[in-house]
N, C-alpha and C. Protein backbone atom coordinates (compact mmCIF):
# COMPACT_ATOMS: atom_id res chain seq x y z
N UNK A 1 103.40 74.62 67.49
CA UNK A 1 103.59 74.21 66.11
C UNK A 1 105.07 74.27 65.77
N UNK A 2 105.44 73.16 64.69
CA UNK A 2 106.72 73.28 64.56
C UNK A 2 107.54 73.72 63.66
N UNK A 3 108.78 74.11 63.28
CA UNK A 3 109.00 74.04 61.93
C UNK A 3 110.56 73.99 61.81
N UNK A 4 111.33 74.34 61.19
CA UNK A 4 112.71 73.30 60.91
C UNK A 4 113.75 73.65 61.90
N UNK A 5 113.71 74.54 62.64
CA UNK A 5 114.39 74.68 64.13
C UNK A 5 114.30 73.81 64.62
N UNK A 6 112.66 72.66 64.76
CA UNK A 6 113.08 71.56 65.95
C UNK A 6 113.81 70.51 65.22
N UNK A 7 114.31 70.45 64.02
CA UNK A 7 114.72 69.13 63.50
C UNK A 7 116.48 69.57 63.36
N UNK A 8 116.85 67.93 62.99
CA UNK A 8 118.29 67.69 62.48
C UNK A 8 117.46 68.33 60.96
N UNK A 9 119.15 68.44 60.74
CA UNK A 9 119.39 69.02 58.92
C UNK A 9 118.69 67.14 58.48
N UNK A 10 118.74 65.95 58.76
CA UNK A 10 118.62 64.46 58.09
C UNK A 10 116.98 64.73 58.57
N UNK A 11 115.98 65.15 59.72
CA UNK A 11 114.88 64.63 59.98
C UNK A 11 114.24 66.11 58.99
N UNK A 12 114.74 66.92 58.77
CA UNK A 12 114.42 68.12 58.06
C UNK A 12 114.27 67.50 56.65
N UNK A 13 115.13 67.29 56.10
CA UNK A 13 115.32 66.74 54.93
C UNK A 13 114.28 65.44 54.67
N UNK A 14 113.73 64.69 55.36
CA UNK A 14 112.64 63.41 55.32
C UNK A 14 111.61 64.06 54.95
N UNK A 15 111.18 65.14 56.17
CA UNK A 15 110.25 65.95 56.00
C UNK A 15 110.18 67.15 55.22
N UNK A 16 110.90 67.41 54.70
CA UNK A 16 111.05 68.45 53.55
C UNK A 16 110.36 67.69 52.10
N UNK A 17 111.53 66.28 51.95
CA UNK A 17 111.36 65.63 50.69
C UNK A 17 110.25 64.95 50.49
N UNK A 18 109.09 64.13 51.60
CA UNK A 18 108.65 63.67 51.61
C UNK A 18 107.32 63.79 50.14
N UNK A 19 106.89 64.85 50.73
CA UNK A 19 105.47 65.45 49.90
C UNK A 19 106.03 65.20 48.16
N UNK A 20 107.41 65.74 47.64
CA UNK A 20 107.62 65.29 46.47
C UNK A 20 107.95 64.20 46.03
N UNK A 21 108.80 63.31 46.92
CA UNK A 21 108.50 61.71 46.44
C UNK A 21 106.91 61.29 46.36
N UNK A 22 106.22 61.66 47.69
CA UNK A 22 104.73 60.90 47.04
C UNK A 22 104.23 61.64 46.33
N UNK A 23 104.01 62.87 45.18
CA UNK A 23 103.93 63.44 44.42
C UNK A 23 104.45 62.39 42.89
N UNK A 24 105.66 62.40 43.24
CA UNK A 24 105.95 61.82 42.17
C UNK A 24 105.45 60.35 42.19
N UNK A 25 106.11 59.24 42.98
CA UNK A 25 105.52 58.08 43.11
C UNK A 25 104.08 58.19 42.61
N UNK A 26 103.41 58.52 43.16
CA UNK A 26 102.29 58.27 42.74
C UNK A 26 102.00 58.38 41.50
N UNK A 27 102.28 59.60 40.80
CA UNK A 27 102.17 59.80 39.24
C UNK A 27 102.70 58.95 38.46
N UNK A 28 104.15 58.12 38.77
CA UNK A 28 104.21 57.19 38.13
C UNK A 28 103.51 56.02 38.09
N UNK A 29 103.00 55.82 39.48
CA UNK A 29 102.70 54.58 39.33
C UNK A 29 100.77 53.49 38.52
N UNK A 30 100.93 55.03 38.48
CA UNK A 30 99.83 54.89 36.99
C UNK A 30 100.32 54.89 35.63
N UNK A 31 98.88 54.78 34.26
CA UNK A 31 99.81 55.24 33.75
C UNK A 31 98.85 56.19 32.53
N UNK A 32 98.82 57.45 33.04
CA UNK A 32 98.39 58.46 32.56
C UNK A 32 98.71 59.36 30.74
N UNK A 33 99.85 59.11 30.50
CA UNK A 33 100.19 59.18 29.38
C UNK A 33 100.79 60.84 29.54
N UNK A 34 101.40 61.16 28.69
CA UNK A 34 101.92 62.89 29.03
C UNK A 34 100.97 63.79 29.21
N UNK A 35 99.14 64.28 29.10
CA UNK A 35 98.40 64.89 29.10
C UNK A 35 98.31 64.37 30.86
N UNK A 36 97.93 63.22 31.13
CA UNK A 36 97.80 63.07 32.18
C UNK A 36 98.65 63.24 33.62
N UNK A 37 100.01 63.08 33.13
CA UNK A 37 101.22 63.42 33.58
C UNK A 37 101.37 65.00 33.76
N UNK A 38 101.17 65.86 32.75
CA UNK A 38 100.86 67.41 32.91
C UNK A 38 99.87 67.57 34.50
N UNK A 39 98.41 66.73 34.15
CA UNK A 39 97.47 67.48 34.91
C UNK A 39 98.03 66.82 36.25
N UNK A 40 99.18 66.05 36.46
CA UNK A 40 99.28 65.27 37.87
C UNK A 40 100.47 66.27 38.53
N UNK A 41 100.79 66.55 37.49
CA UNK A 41 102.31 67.49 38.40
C UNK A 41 101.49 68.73 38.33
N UNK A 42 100.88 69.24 38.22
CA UNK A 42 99.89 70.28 37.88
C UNK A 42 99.90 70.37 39.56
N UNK A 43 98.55 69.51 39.52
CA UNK A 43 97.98 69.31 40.83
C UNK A 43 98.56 69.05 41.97
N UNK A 44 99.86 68.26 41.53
CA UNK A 44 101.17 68.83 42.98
C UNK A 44 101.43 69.73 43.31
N UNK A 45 101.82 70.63 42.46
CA UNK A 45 102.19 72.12 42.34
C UNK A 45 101.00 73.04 42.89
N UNK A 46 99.86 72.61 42.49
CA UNK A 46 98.78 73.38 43.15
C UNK A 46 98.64 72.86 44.70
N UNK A 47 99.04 71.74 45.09
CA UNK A 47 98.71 71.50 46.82
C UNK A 47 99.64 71.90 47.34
N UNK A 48 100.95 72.14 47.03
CA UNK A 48 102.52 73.26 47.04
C UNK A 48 101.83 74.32 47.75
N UNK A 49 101.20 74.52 46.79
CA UNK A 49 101.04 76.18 46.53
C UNK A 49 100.23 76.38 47.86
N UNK A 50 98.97 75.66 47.93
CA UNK A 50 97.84 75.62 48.94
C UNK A 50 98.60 75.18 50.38
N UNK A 51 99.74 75.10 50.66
CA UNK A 51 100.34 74.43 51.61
C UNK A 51 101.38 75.71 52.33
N UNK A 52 101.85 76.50 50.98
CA UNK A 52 101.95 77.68 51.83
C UNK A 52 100.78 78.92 52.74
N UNK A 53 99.69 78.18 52.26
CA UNK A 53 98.65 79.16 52.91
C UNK A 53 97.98 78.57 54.37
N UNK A 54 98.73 76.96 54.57
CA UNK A 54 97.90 76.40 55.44
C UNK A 54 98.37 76.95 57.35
N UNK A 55 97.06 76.82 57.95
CA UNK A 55 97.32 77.34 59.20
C UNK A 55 98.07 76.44 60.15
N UNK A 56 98.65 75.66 59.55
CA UNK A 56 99.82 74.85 60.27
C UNK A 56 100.96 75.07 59.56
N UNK A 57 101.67 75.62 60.97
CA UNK A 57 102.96 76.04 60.46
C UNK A 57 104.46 75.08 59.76
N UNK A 58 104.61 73.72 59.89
CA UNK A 58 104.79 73.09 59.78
C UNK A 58 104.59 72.67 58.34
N UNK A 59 103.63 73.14 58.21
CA UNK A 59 103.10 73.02 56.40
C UNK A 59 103.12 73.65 56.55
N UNK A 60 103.45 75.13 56.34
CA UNK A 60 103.70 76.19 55.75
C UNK A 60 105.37 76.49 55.86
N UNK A 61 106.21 75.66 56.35
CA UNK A 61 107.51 75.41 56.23
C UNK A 61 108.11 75.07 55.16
N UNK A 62 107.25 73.36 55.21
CA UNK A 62 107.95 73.06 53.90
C UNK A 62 107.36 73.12 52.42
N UNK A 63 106.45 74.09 52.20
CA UNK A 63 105.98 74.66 51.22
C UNK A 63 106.36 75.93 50.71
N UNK A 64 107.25 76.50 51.86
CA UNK A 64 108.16 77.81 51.26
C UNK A 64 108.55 78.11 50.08
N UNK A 65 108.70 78.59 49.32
CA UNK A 65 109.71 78.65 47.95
C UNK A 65 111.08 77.99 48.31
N UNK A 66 111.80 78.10 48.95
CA UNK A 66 113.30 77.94 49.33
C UNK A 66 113.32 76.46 49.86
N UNK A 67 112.35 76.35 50.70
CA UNK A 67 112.30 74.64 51.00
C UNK A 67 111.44 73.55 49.50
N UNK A 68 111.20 74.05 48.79
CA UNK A 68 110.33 73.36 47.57
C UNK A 68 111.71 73.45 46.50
N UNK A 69 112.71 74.18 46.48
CA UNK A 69 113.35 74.27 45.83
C UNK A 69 114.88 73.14 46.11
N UNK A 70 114.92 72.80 47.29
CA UNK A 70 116.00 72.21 47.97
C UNK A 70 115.32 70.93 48.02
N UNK A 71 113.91 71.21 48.20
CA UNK A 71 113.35 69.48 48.01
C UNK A 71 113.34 68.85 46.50
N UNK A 72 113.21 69.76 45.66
CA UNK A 72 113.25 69.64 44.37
C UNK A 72 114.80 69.15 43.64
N UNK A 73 115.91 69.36 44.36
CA UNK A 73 117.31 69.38 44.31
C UNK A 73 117.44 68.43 44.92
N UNK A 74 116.99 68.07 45.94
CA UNK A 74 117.18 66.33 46.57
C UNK A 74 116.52 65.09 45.75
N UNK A 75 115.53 65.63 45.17
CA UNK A 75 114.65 64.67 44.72
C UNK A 75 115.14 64.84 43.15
N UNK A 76 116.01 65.50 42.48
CA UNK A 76 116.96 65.54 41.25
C UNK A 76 118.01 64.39 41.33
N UNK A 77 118.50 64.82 42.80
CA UNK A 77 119.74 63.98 42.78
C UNK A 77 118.98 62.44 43.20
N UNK A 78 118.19 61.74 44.05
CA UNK A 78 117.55 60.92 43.87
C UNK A 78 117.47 59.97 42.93
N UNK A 79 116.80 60.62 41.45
CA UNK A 79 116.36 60.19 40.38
C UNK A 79 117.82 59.91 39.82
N UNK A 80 119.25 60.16 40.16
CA UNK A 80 120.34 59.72 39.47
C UNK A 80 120.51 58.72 39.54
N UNK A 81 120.28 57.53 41.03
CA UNK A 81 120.28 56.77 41.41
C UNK A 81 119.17 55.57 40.77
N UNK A 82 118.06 56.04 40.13
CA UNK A 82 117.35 55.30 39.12
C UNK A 82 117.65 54.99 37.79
N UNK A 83 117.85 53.32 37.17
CA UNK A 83 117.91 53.10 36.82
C UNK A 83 116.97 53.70 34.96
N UNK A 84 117.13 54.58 34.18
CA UNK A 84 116.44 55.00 33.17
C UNK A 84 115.72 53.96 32.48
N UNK A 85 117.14 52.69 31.97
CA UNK A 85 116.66 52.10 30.62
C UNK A 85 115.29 50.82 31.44
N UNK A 86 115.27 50.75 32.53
CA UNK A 86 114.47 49.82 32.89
C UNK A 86 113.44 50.67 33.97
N UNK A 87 111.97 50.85 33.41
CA UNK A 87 111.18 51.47 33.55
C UNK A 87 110.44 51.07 34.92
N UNK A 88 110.00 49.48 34.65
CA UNK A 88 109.37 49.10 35.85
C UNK A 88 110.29 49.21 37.11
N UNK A 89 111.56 48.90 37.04
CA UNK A 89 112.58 48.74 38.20
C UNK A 89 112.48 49.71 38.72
N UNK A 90 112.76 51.23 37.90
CA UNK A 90 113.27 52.79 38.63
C UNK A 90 111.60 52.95 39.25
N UNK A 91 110.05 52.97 38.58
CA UNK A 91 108.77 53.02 39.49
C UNK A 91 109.08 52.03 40.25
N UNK A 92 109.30 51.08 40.67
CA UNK A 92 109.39 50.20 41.89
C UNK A 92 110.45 50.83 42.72
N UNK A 93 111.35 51.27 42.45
CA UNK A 93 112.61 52.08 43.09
C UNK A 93 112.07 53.17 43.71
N UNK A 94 111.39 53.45 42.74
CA UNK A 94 110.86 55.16 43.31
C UNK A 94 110.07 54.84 44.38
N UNK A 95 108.93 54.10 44.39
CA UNK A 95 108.10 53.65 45.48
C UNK A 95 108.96 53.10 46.46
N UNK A 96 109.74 52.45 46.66
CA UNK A 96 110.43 51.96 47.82
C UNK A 96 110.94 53.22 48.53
N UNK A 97 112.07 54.04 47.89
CA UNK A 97 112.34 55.38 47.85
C UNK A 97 110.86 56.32 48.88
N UNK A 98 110.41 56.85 48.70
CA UNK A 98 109.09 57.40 49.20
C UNK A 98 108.50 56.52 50.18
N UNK A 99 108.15 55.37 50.44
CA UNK A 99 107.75 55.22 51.08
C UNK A 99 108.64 55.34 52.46
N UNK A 100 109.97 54.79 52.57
CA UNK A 100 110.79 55.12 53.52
C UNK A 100 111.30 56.21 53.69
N UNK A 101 111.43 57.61 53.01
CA UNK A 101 111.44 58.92 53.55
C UNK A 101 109.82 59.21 54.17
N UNK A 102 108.61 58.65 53.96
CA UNK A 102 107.64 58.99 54.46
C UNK A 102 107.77 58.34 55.53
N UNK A 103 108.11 57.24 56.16
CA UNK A 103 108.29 56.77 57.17
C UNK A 103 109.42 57.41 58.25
N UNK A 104 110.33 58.12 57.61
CA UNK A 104 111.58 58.43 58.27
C UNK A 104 110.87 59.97 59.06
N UNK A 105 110.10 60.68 58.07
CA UNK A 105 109.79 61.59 58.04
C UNK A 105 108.08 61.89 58.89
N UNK A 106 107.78 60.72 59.48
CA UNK A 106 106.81 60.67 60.35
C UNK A 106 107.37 60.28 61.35
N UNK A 107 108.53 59.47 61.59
CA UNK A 107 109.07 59.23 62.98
C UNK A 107 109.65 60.83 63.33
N UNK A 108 110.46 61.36 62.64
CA UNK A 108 110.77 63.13 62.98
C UNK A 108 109.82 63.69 63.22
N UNK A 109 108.48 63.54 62.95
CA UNK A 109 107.42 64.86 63.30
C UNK A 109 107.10 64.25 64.40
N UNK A 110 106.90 62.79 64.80
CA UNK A 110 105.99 62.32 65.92
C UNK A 110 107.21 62.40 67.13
N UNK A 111 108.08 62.25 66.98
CA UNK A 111 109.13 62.59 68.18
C UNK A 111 109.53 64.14 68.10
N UNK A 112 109.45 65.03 67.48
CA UNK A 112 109.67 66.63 67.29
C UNK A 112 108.76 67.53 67.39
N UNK A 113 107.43 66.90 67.12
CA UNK A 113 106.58 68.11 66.91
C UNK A 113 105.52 67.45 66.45
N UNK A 114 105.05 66.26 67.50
CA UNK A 114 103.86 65.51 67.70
C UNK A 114 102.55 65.99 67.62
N UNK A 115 102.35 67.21 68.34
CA UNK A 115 101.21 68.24 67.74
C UNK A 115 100.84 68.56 66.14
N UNK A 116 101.78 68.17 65.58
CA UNK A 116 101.59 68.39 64.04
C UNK A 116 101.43 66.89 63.21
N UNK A 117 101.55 65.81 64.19
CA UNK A 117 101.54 64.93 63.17
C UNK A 117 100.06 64.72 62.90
N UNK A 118 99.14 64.89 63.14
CA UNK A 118 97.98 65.26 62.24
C UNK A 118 97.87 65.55 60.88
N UNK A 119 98.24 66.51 61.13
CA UNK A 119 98.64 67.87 60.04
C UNK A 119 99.34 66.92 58.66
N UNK A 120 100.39 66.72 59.45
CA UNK A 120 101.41 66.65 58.88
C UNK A 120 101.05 65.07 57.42
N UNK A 121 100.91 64.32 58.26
CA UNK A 121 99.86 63.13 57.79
C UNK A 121 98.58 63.35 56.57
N UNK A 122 97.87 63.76 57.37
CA UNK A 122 96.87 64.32 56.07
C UNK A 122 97.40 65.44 54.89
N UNK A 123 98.08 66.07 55.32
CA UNK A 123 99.13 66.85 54.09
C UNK A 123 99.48 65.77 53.15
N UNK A 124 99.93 65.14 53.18
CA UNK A 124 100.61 64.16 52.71
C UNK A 124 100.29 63.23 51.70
N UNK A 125 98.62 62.56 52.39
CA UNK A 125 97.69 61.50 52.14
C UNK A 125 96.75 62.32 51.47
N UNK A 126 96.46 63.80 51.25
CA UNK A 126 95.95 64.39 50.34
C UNK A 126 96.67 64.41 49.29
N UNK A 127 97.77 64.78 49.54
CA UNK A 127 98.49 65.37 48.01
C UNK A 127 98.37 64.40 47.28
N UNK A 128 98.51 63.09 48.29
CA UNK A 128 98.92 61.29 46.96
C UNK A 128 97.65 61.49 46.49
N UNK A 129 96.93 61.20 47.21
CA UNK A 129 95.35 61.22 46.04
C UNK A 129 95.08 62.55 45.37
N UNK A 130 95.12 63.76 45.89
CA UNK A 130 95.18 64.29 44.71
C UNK A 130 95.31 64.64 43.37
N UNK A 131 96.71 64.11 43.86
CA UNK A 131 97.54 63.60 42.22
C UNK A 131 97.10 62.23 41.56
N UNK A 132 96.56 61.70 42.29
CA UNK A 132 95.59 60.15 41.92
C UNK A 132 94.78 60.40 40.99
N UNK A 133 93.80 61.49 41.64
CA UNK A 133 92.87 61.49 40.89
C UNK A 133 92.81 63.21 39.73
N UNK A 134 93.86 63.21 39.90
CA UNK A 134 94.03 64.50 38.77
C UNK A 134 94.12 64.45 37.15
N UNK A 135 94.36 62.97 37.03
CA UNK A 135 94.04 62.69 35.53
C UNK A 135 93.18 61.17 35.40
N UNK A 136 92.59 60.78 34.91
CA UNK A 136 92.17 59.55 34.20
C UNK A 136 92.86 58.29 33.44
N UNK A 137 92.89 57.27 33.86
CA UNK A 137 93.66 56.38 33.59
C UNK A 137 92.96 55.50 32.35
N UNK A 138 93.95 55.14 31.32
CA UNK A 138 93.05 54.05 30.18
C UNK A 138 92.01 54.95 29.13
N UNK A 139 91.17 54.10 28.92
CA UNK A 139 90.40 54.94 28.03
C UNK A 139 90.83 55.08 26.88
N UNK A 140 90.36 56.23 26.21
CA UNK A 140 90.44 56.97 24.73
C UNK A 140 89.90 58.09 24.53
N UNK A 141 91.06 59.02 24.11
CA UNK A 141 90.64 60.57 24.16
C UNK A 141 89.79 61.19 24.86
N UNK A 142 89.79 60.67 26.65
CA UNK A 142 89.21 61.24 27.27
C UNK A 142 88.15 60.24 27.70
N UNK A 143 87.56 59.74 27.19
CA UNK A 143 86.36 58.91 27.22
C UNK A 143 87.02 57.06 27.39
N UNK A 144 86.00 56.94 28.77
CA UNK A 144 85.98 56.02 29.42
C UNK A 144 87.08 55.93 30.47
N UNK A 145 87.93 54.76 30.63
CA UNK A 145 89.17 54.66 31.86
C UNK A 145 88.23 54.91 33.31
N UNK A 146 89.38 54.67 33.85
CA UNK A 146 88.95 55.27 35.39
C UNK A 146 90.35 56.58 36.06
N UNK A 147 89.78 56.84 36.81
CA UNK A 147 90.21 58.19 37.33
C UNK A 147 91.18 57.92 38.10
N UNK A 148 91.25 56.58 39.17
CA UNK A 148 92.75 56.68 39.96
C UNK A 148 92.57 54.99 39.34
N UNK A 149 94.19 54.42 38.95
CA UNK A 149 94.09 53.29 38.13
C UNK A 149 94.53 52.42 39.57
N UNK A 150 94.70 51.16 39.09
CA UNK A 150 95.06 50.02 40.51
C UNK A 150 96.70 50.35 40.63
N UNK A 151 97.19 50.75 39.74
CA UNK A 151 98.48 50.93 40.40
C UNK A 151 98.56 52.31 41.20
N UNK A 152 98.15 53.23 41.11
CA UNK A 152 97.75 54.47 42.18
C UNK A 152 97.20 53.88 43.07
N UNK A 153 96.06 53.24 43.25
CA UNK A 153 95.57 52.55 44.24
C UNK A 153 96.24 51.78 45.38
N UNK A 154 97.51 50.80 44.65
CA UNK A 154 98.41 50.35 45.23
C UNK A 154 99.34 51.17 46.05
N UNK A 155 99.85 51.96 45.06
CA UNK A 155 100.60 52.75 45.68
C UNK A 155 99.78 54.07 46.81
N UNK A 156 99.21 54.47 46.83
CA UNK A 156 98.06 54.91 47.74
C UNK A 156 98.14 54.32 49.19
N UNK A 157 98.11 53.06 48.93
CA UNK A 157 97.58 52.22 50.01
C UNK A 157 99.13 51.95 51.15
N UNK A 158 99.88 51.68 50.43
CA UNK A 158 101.44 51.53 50.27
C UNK A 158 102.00 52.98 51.51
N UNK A 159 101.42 53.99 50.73
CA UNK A 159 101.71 55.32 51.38
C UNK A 159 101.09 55.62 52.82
N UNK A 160 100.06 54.99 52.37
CA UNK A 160 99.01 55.13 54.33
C UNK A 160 99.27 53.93 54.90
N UNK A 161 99.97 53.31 54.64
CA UNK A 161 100.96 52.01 55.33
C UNK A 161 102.26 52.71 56.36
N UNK A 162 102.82 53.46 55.33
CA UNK A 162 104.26 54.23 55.73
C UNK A 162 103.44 55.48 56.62
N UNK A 163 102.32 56.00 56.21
CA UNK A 163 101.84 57.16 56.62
C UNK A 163 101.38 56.65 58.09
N UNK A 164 100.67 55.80 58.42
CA UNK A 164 100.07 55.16 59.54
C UNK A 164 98.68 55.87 59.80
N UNK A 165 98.26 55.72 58.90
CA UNK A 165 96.58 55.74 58.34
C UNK A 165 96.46 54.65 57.69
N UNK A 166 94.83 55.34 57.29
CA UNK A 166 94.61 53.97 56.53
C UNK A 166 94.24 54.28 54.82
N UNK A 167 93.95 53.51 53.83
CA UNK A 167 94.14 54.34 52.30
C UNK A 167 92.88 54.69 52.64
């Protein structure tokens, strides 16, 4: 099993950042409203959390406190590079963004520590749906909508493209 000894500081960093770009991507690319937005970063934070407990070490790397915090600081400086006043552009940005650190960041595990790309993969392709389906899309005060909207869906699908699964 692997963990940031076998990588460069650049294939470290793919795989460090990865899990919070599709964290985020995904949350944007619905559109949940701020209640829903709460329960989606919620539920990132809770597969974080569940990721330091997992029996792959590899995920339990980059779920550390110290590596969540430096991924959190990459993915700050990131978002400088997004455009604010134009909403659809910076979610289309962001998705482009994520999907190619998820790609960068599966070529580093499958040439470094190929035994984990399992792992590493389904880590990943959980958290996006997780956060998919952690709030309800549309609707009214709760009632009606659906639970992961077509733009999660899209973007979902998008991710097990880069992921090399399938949605």
């Amino acid at each position: 099993m692997a963990d940031k000894s076998q990588f460069t500081a650049d294939e470290w960093s793919a795989v460090r950042d990865a899990p919070q770009l599709v964290a985020l991507a995904v949350a944007l690319s619905g559109a949940s409203g701020i209640t829903g937005t709460i329960k989606e970063t919620f539920s990132s934070s809770l597969a974080m959390v569940e990721g330091m407990k997992s029996d792959n070490e590899l995920i339990r790397s980059i779920c550390a406190r110290d590596e969540i915090k430096a991924g959190q600081a990459a993915l700050k400086a990131s978002l400088t590079q997004l455009d604010a006043t134009d909403f659809a552009a910076a979610k289309q940005k962001l998705a482009t963004l994520a999907q190619g650190r998820v790609r960068d960041a599966i070529a580093a595990v499958r040439a470094k520590a190929a035994t984990d790309l399992a792992a590493y993969q389904g880590f990943l392709k959980a958290l996006g749906e997780r956060v998919a389906n952690a709030a309800k899309e549309g609707g009214f005060l709760g009632i009606g909508g659906e639970r992961v909207s077509e733009g999660e869906r899209q973007m979902l699908a998008s991710l097990a493209e880069a992921l090399g699964t399938t949605a």
